[in-house]
C-alpha atoms as a PDB file:
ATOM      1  CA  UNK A   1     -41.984 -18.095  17.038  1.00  0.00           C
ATOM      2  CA  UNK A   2     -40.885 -14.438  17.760  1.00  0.00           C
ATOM      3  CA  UNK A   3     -40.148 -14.137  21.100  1.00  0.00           C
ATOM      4  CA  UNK A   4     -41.824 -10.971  22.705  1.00  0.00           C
ATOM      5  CA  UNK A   5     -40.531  -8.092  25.204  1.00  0.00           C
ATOM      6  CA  UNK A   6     -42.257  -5.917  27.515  1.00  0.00           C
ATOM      7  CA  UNK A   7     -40.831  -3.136  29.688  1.00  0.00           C
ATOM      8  CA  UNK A   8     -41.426  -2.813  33.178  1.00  0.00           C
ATOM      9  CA  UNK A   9     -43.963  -0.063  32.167  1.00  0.00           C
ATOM     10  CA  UNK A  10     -46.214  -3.090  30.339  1.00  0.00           C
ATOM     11  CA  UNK A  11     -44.899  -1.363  26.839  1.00  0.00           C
ATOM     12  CA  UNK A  12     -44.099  -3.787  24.224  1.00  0.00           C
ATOM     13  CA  UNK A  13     -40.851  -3.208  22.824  1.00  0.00           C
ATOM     14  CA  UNK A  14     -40.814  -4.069  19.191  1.00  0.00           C
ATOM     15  CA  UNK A  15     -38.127  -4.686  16.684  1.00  0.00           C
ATOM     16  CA  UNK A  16     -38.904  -1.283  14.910  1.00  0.00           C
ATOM     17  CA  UNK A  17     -38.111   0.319  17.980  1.00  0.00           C
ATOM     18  CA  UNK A  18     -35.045  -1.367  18.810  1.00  0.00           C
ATOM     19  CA  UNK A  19     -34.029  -0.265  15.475  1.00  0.00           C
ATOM     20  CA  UNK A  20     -34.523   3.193  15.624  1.00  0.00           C
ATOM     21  CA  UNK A  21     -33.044   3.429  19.188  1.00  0.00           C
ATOM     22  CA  UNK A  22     -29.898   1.919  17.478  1.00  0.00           C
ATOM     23  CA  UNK A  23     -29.551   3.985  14.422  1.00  0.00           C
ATOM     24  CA  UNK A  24     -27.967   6.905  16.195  1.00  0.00           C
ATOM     25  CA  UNK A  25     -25.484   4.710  17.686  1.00  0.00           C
ATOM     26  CA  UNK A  26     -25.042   2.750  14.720  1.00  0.00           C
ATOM     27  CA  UNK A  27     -24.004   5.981  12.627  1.00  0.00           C
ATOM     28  CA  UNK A  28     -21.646   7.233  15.647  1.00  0.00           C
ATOM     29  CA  UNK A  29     -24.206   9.716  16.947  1.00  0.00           C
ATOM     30  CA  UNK A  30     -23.510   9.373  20.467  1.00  0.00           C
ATOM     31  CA  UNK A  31     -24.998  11.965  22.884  1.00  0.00           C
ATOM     32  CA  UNK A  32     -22.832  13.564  25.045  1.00  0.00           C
ATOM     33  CA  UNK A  33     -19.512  14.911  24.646  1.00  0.00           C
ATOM     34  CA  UNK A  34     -16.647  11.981  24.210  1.00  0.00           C
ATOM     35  CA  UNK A  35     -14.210  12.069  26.820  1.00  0.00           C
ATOM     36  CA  UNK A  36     -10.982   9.333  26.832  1.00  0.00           C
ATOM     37  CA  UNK A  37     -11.224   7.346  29.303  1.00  0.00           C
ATOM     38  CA  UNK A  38      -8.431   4.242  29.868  1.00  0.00           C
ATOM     39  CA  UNK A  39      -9.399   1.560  32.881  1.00  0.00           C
ATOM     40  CA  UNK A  40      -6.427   0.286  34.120  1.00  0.00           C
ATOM     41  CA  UNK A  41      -6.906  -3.426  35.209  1.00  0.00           C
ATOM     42  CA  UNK A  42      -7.051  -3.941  38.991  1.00  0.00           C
ATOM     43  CA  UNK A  43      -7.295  -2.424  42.333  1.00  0.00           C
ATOM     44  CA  UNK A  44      -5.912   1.375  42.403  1.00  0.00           C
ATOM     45  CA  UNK A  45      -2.553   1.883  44.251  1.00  0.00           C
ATOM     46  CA  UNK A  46      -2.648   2.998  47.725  1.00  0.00           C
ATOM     47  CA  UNK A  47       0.832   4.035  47.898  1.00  0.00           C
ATOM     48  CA  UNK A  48       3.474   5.566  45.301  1.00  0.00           C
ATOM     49  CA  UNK A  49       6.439   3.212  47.436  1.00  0.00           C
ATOM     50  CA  UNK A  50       6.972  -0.112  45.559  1.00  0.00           C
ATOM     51  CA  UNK A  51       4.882  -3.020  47.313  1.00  0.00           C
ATOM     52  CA  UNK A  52       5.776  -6.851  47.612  1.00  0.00           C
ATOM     53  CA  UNK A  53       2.714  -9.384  47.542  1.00  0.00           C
ATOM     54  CA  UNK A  54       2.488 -10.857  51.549  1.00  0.00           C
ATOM     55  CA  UNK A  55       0.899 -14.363  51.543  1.00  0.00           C
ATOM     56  CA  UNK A  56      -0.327 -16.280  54.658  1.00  0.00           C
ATOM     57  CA  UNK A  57      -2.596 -18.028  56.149  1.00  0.00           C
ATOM     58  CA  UNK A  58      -5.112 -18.119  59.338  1.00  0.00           C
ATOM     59  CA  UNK A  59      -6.753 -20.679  60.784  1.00  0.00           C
ATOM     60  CA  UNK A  60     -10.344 -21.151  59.881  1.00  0.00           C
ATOM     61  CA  UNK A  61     -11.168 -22.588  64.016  1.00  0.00           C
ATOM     62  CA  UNK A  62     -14.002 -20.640  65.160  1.00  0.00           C
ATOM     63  CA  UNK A  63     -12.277 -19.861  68.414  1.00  0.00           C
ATOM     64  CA  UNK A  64      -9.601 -17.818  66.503  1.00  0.00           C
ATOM     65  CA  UNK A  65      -9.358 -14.318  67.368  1.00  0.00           C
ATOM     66  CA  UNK A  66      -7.216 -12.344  65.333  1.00  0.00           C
END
């Protein structure tokens, strides 16, 4: 059975379309201009000092006001 989609506009989307909205990608066609762009993994630094990782804990008591 060939599963069917529809967009939120009620337009089926059908495998011919998919592939010719692919095709430009697929060849390296990208629109735009390419830009180089490198995500370095975690939160940004805040500070250019060196920082040391502070663990504690808190109580989790309702009355506890910090």
């Amino acid at each position: 059975m060939k599963k069917r989609f529809v967009a939120e506009n009620n337009i089926e989307v059908t495998d011919e379309m998919l592939d010719e909205w692919a095709a430009p990608w697929e060849r390296g066609d990208v629109p735009g201009k390419p830009v180089c762009f490198v995500a370095a993994p975690g939160r940004p630094r805040i500070s250019d000092e060196e920082t040391k990782i502070v663990a504690f804990r808190l109580p989790v008591s309702p009355d506890f006001q910090p």
